[in-house]
N, C-alpha and C. Protein backbone atom coordinates (compact mmCIF):
# COMPACT_ATOMS: atom_id res chain seq x y z
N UNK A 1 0.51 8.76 12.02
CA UNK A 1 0.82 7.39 11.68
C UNK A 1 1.93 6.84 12.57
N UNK A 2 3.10 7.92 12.93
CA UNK A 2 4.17 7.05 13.47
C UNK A 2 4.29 7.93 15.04
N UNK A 3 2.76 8.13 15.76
CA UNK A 3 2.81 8.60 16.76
C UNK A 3 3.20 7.80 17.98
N UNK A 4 3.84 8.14 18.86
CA UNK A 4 4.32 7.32 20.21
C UNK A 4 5.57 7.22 20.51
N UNK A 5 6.44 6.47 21.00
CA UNK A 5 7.64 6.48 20.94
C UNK A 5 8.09 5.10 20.71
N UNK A 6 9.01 5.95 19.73
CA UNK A 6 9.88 5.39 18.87
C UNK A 6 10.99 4.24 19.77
N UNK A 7 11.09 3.24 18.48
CA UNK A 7 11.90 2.03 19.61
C UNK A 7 13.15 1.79 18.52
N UNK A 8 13.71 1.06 18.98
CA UNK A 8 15.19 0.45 18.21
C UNK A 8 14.90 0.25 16.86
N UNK A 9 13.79 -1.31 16.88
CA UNK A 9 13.20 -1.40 15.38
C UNK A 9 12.45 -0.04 14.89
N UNK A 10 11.97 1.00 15.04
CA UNK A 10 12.02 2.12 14.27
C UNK A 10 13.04 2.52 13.55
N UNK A 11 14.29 2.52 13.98
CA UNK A 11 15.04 3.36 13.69
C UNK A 11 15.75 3.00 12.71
N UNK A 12 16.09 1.11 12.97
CA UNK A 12 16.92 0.52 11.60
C UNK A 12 15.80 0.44 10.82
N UNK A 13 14.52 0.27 11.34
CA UNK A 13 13.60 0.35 9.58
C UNK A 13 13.66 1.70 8.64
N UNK A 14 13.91 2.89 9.78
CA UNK A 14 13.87 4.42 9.13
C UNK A 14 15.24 4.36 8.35
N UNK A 15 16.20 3.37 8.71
CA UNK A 15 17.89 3.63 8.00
C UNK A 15 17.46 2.38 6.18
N UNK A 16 16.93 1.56 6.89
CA UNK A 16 16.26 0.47 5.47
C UNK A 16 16.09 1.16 4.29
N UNK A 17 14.58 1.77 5.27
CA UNK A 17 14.15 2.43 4.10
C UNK A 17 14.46 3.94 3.45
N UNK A 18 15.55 4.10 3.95
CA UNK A 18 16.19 5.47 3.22
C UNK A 18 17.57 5.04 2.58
N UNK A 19 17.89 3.88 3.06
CA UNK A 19 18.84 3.31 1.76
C UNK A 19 18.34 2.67 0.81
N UNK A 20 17.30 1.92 0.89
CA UNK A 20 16.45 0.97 -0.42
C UNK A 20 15.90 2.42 -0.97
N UNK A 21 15.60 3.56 -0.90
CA UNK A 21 14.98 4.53 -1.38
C UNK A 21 16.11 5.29 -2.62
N UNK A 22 17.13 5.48 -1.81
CA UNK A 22 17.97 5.79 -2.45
C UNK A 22 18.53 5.33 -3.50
N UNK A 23 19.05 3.68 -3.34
CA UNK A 23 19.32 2.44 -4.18
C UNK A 23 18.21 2.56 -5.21
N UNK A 24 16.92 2.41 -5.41
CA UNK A 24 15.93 2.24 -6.56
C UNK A 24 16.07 3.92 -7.12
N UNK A 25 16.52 5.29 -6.50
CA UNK A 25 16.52 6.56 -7.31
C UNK A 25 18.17 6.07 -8.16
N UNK A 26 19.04 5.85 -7.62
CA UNK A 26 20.10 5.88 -8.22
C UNK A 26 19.68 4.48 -9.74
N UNK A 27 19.33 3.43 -9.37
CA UNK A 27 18.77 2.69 -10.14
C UNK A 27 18.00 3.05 -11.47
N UNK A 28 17.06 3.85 -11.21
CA UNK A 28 16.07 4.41 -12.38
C UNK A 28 16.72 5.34 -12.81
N UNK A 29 17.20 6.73 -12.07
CA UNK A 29 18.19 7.63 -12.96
C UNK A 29 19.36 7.06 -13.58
N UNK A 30 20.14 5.78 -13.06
CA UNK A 30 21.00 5.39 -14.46
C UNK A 30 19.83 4.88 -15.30
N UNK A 31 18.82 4.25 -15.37
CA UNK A 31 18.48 3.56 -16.15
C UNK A 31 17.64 4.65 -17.56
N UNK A 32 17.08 5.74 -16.68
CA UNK A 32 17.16 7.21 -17.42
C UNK A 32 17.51 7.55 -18.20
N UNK A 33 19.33 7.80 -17.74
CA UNK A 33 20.43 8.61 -18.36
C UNK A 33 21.14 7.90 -19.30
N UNK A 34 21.02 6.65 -19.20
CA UNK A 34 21.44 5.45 -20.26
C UNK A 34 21.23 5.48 -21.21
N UNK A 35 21.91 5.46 -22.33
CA UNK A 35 21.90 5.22 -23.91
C UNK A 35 21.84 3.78 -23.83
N UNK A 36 22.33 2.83 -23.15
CA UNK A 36 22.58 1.50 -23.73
C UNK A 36 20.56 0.93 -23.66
N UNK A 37 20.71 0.94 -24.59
CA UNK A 37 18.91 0.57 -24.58
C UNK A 37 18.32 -1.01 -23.78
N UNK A 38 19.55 -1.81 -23.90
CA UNK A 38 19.26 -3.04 -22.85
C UNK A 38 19.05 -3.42 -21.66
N UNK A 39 19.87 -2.12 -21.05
CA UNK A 39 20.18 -2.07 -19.60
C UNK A 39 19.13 -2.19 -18.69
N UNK A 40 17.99 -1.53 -18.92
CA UNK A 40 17.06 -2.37 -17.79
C UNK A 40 16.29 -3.27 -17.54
N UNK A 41 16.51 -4.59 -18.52
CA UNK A 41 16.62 -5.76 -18.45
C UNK A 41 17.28 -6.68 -17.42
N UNK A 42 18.47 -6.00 -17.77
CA UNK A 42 19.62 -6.34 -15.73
C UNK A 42 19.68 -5.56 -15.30
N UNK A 43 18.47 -4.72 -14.89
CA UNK A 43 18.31 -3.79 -13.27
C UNK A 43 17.03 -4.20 -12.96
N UNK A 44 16.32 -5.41 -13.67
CA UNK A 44 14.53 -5.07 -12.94
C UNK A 44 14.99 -6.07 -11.39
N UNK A 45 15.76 -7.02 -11.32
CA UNK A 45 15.92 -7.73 -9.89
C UNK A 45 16.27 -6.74 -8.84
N UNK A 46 17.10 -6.10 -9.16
CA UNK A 46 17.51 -4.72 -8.51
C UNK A 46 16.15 -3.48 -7.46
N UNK A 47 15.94 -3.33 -8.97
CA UNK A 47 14.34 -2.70 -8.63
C UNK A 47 13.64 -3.49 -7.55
N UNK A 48 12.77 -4.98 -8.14
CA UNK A 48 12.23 -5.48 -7.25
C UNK A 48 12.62 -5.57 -6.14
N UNK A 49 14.07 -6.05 -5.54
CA UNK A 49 14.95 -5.75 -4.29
C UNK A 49 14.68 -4.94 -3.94
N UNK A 50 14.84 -3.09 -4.31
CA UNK A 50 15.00 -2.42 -3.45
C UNK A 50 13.32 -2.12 -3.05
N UNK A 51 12.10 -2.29 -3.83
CA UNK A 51 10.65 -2.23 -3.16
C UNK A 51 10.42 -2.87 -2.70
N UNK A 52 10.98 -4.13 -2.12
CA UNK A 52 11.10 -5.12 -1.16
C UNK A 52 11.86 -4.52 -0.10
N UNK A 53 12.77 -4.08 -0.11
CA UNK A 53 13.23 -3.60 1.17
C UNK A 53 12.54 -1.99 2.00
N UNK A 54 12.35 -1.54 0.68
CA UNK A 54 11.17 -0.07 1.21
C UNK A 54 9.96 -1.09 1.78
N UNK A 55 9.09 -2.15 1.51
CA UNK A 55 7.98 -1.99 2.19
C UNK A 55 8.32 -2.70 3.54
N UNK A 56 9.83 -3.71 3.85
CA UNK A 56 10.36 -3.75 4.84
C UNK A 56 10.71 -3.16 5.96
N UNK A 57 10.96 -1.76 5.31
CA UNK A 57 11.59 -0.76 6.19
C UNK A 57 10.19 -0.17 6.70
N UNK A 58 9.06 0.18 6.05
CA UNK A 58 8.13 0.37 6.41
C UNK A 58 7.36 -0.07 7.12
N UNK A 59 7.61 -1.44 7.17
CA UNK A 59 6.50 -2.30 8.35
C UNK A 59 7.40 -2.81 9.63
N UNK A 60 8.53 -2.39 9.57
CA UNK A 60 9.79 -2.11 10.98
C UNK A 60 9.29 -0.83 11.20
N UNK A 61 9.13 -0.03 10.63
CA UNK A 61 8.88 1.37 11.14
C UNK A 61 7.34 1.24 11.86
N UNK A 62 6.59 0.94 11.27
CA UNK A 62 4.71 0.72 11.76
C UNK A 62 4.78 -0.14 13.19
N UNK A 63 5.80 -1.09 13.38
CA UNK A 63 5.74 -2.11 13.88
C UNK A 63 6.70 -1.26 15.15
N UNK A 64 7.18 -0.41 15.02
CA UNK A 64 8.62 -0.35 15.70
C UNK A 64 7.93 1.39 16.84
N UNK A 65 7.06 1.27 16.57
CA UNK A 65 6.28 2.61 17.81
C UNK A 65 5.50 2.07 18.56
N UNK A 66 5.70 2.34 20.28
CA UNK A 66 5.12 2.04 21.15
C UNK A 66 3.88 2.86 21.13
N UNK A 67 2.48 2.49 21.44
CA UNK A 67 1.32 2.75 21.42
C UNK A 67 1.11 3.23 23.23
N UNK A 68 0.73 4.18 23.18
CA UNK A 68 0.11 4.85 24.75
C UNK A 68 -0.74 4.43 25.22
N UNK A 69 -0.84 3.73 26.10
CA UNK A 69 -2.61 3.14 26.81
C UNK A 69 -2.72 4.24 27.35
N UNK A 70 -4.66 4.28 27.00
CA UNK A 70 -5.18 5.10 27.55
C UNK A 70 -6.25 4.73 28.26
N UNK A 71 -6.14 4.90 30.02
CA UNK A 71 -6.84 4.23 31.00
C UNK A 71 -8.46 4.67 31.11
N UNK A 72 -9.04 4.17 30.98
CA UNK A 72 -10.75 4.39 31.10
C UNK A 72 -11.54 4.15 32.17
């Protein structure tokens, strides 16, 4: 999928999406570990944010590899 070489926009999409990845685990494990039973009521914007920024980081990453011509 992410064969070729890698360019600039690869690399901040690979940093995106391993902080929005992180941000939505830390997100759901408080929302987990939480007793307060309301609380993820004010984390779903959160959530949506950070799967907005994962499928961001993902289409910088798709977008961000140079393709090899191959001469015929």
């Amino acid at each position: 999928m992410f064969e070729g070489e890698k360019t600039l926009v690869f690399w901040i999409g690979l940093i995106i999406l391993a902080l929005a990845s992180v941000g939505l685990f830390a997100i759901v494990w408080y929302d987990a570990v939480s007793f307060y039973q309301y609380w993820w009521k004010y984390s779903v914007p959160f959530i949506v944010a950070a799967i907005v920024f994962i499928l961001i980081g993902l289409y910088m990453m798709m977008s961000g590899v140079k393709k090899e011509r191959t001469e015929t």
